[in-house]
Protein backbone atom coordinates (compact mmCIF):
# COMPACT_ATOMS: atom_id res chain seq x y z
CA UNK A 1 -13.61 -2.33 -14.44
CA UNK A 2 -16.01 -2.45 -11.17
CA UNK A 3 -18.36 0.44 -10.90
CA UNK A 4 -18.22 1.99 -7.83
CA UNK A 5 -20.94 4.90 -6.50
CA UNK A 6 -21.97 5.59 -3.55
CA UNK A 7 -26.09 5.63 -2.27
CA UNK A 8 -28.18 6.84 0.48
CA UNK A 9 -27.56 10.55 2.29
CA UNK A 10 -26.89 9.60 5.70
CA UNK A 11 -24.75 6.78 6.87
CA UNK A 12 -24.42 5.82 2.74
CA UNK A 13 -23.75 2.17 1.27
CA UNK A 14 -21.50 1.44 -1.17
CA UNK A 15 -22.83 0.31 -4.28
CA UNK A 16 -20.49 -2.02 -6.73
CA UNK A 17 -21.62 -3.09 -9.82
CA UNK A 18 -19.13 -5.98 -11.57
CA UNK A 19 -19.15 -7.97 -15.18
CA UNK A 20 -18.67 -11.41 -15.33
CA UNK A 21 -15.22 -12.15 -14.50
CA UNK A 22 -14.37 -8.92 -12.40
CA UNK A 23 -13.08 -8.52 -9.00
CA UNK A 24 -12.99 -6.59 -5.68
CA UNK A 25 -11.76 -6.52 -2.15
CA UNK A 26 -12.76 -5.05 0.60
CA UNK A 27 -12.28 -4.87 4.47
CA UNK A 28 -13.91 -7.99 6.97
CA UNK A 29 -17.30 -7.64 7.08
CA UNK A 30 -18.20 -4.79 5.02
CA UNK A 31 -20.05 -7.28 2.63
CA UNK A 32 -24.22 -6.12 3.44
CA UNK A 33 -25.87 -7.53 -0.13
CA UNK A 34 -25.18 -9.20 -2.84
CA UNK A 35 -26.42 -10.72 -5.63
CA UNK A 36 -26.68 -14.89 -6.39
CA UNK A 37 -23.86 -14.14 -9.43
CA UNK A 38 -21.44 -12.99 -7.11
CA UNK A 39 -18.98 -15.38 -5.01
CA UNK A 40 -17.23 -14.04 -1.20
CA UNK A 41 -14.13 -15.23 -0.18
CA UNK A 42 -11.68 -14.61 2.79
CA UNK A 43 -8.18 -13.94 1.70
CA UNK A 44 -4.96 -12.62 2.43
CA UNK A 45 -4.63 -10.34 0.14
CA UNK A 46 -0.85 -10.32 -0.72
CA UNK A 47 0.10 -13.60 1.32
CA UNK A 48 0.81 -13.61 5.23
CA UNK A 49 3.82 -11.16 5.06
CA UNK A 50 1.66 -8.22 3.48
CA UNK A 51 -1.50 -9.39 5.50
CA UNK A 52 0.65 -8.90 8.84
CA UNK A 53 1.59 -5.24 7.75
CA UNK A 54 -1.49 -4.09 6.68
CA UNK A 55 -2.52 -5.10 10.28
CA UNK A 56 0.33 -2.99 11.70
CA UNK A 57 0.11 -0.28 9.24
CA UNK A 58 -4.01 0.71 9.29
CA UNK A 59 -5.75 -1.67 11.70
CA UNK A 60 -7.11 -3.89 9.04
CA UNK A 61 -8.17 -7.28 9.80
CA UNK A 62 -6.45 -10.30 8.70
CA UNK A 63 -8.46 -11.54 6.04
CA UNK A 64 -10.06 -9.35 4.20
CA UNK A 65 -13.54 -10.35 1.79
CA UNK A 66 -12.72 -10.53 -1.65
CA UNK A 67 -15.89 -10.96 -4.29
CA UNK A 68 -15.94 -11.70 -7.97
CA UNK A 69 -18.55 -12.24 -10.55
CA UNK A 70 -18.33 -15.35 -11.08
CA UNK A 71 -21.78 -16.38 -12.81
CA UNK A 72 -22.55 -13.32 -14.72
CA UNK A 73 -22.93 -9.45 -13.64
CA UNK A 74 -23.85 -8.52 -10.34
CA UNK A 75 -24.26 -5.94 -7.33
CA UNK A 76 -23.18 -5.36 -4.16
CA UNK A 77 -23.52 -3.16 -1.13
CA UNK A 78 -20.76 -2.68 1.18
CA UNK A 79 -20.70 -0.48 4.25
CA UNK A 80 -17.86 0.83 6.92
CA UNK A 81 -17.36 0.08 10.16
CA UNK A 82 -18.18 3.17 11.50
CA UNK A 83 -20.85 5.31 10.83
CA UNK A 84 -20.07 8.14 8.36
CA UNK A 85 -19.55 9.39 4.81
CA UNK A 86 -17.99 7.53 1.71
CA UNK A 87 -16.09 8.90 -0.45
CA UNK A 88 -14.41 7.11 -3.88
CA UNK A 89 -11.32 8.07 -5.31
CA UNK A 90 -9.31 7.61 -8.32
CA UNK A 91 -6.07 5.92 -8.06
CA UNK A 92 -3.29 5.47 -10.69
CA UNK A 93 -2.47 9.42 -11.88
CA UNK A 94 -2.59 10.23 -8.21
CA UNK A 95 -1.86 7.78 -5.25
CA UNK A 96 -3.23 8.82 -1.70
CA UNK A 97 -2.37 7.16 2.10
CA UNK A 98 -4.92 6.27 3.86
CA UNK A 99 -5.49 6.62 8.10
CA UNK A 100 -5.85 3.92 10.07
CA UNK A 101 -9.88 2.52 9.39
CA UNK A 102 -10.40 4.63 6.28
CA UNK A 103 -10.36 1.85 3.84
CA UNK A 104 -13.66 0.17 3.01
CA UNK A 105 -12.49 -1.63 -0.82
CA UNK A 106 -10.99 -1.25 -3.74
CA UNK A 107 -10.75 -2.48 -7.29
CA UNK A 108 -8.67 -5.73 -8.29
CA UNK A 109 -6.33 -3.54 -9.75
CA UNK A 110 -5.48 -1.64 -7.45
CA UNK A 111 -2.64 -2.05 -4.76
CA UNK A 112 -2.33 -1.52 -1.26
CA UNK A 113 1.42 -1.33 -0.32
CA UNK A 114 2.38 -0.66 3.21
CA UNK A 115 5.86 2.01 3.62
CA UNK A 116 7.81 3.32 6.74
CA UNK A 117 7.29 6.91 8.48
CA UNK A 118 9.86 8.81 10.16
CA UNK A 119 10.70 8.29 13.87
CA UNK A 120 8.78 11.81 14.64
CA UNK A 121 5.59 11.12 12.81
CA UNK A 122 5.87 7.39 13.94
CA UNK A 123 5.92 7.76 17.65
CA UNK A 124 2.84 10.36 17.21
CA UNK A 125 0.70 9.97 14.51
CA UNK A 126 -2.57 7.92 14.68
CA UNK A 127 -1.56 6.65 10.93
CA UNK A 128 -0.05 3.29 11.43
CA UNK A 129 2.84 3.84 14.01
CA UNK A 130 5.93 2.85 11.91
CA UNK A 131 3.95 1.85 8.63
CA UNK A 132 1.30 3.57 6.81
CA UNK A 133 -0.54 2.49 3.45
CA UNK A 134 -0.37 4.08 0.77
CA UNK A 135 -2.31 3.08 -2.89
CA UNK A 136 -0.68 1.69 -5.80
CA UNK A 137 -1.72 0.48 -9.56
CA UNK A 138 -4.89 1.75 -11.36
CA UNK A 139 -8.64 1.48 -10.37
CA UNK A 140 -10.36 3.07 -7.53
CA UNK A 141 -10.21 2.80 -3.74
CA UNK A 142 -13.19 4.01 -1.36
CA UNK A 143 -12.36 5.14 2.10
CA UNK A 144 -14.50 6.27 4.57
CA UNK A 145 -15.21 9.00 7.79
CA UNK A 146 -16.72 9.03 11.00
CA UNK A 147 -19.41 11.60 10.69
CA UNK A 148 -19.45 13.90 7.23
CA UNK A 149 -16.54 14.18 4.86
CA UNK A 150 -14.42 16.94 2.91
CA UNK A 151 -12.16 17.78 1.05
CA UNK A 152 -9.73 20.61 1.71
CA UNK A 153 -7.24 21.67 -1.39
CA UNK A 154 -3.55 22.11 -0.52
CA UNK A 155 -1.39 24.99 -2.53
CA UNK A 156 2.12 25.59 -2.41
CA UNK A 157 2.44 28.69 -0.06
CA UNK A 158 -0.43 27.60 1.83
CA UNK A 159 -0.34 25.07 4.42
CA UNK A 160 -3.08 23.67 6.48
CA UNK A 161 -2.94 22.08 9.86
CA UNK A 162 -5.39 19.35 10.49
CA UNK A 163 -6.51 17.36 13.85
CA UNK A 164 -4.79 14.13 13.66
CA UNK A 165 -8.15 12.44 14.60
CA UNK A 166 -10.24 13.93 11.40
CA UNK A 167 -7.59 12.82 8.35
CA UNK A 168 -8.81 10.74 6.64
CA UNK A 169 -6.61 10.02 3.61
CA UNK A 170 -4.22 12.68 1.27
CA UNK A 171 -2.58 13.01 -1.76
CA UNK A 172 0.99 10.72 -1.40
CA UNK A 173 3.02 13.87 -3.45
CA UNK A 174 1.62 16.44 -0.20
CA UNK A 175 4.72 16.42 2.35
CA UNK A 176 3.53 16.21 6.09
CA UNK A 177 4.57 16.51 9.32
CA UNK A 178 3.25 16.16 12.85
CA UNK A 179 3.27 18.69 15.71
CA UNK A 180 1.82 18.74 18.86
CA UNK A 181 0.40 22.28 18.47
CA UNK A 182 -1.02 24.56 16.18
CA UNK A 183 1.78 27.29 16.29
CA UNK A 184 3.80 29.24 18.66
CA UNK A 185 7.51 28.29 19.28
CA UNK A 186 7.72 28.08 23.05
CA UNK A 187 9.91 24.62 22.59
CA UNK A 188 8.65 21.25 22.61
CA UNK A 189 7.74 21.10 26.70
CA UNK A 190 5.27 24.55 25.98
CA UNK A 191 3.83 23.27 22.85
CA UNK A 192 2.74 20.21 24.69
CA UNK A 193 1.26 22.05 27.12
CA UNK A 194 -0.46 24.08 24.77
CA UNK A 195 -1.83 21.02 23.22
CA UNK A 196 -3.08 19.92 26.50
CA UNK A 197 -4.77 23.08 27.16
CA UNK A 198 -6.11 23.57 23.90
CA UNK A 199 -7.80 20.33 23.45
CA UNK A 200 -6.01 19.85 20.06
CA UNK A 201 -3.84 17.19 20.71
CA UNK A 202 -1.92 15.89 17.51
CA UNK A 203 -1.69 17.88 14.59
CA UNK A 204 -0.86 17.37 11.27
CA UNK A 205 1.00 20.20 8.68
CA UNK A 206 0.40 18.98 5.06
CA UNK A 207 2.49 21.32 2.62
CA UNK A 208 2.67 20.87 -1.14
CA UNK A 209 0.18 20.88 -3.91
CA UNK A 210 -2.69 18.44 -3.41
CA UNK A 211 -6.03 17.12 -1.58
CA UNK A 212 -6.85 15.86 2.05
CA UNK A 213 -9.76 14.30 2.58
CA UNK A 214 -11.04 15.20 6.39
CA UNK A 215 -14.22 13.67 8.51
CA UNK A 216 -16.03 16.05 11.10
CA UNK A 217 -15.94 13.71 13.71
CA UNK A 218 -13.00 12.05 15.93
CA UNK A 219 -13.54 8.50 16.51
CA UNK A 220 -11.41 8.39 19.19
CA UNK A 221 -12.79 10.93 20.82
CA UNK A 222 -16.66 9.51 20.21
CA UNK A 223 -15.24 6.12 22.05
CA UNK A 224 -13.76 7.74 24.95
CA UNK A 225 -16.90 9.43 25.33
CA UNK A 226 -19.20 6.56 25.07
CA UNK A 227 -17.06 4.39 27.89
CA UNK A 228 -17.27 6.91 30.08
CA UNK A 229 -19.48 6.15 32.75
CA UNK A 230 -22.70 8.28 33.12
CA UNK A 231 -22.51 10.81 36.40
């Protein structure tokens, strides 16, 4: 199976080493080096149907880069499209859905399958609209975070809200819904007001027994910013 680690402290690569024969895939242009026994292809991983709702579901590109070892054992380093932490995880035991961006590759084996949300989190969330991903098979998947990543532990009795903008991917078996505030129960029209004066925006309660991974910076946010013109 592919080796995958990740190197460097700030803004890290991720290193994969193959055998002969083995196989990745990863997201358009995240290919940075690789070595003369490796081959890159684009693909549609999954045909044209699966391709399409992947697009819909996490704001993945069409074709996505898919390298094998084709004349003997090799390396590669991949990066995100953002600037941020990596993180691997293990797949197969545990499945995990991923936000919109977070993926950066995964192993041959391993499966990205794309599901419906409920109306509520659908209309809200900044996880796919309608569809989300979520993992599937055996290997391991490595997603990534604008700005530094961790990961917060969920416990039955104890559930944590989240900024919408800083999820980065969670533990499929945690149950979650969205809210547009952090608490009170003045009715929908005062919690969005709250959320408007708060700052918080979109929130997310995850409930259950298992991990979120979270980034310490909001893309969206860091955009907004950037576009905005000087005074």
């Amino acid at each position: 199976m592919p080796k995958f680690s990740v190197t460097g402290d700030i803004d890290p690569f991720l290193h994969v080493s193959l055998a002969r024969g083995e196989k990745i895939y990863c997201e358009s242009d995240a290919m940075v080096m690789m070595e003369e026994a490796l081959d890159l292809k684009g693909k549609m991983t999954g045909g044209i149907g699966a391709a399409i709702m992947r697009r819909f579901a996490n704001g993945e590109s069409f074709f996505q880069q898919h390298i094998e070892a084709v004349r003997g054992d090799g390396d590669c380093l991949l990066s995100p499209r953002l600037p941020g932490a990596v993180q691997i995880l293990d797949v197969g035991k545990e499945q995990y859905m991923l936000s919109d961006g977070a993926f950066v590759a995964a192993s041959e084996t391993v499966e990205l399958k794309v599901r419906t949300q409920n109306l509520g989190n659908a209309l809200f969330a900044q996880s796919g609209g309608f569809f989300i991903t979520e993992t599937g098979g055996n290997g391991q998947v490595a997603v990534s975070g604008f700005g530094s990543m961790s990961q917060l532990d969920v416990t039955p009795g104890r559930d944590v809200v989240i900024d919408n903008a800083h999820v980065v991917a969670w533990d499929s078996r945690l149950r979650y819904e969205i809210s547009v505030t952090t608490g009170g129960s003045s009715g929908f029209l005062g919690n969005l007001v709250n959320s408007q004066t708060s700052g918080e925006g979109m929130v997310l309660r995850f409930s259950g027994s298992g991990k979120v991974l979270i980034c310490s910076r909001n893309s969206t946010a860091f955009k907004t910013w950037v576009q905005t013109p000087a005074q």
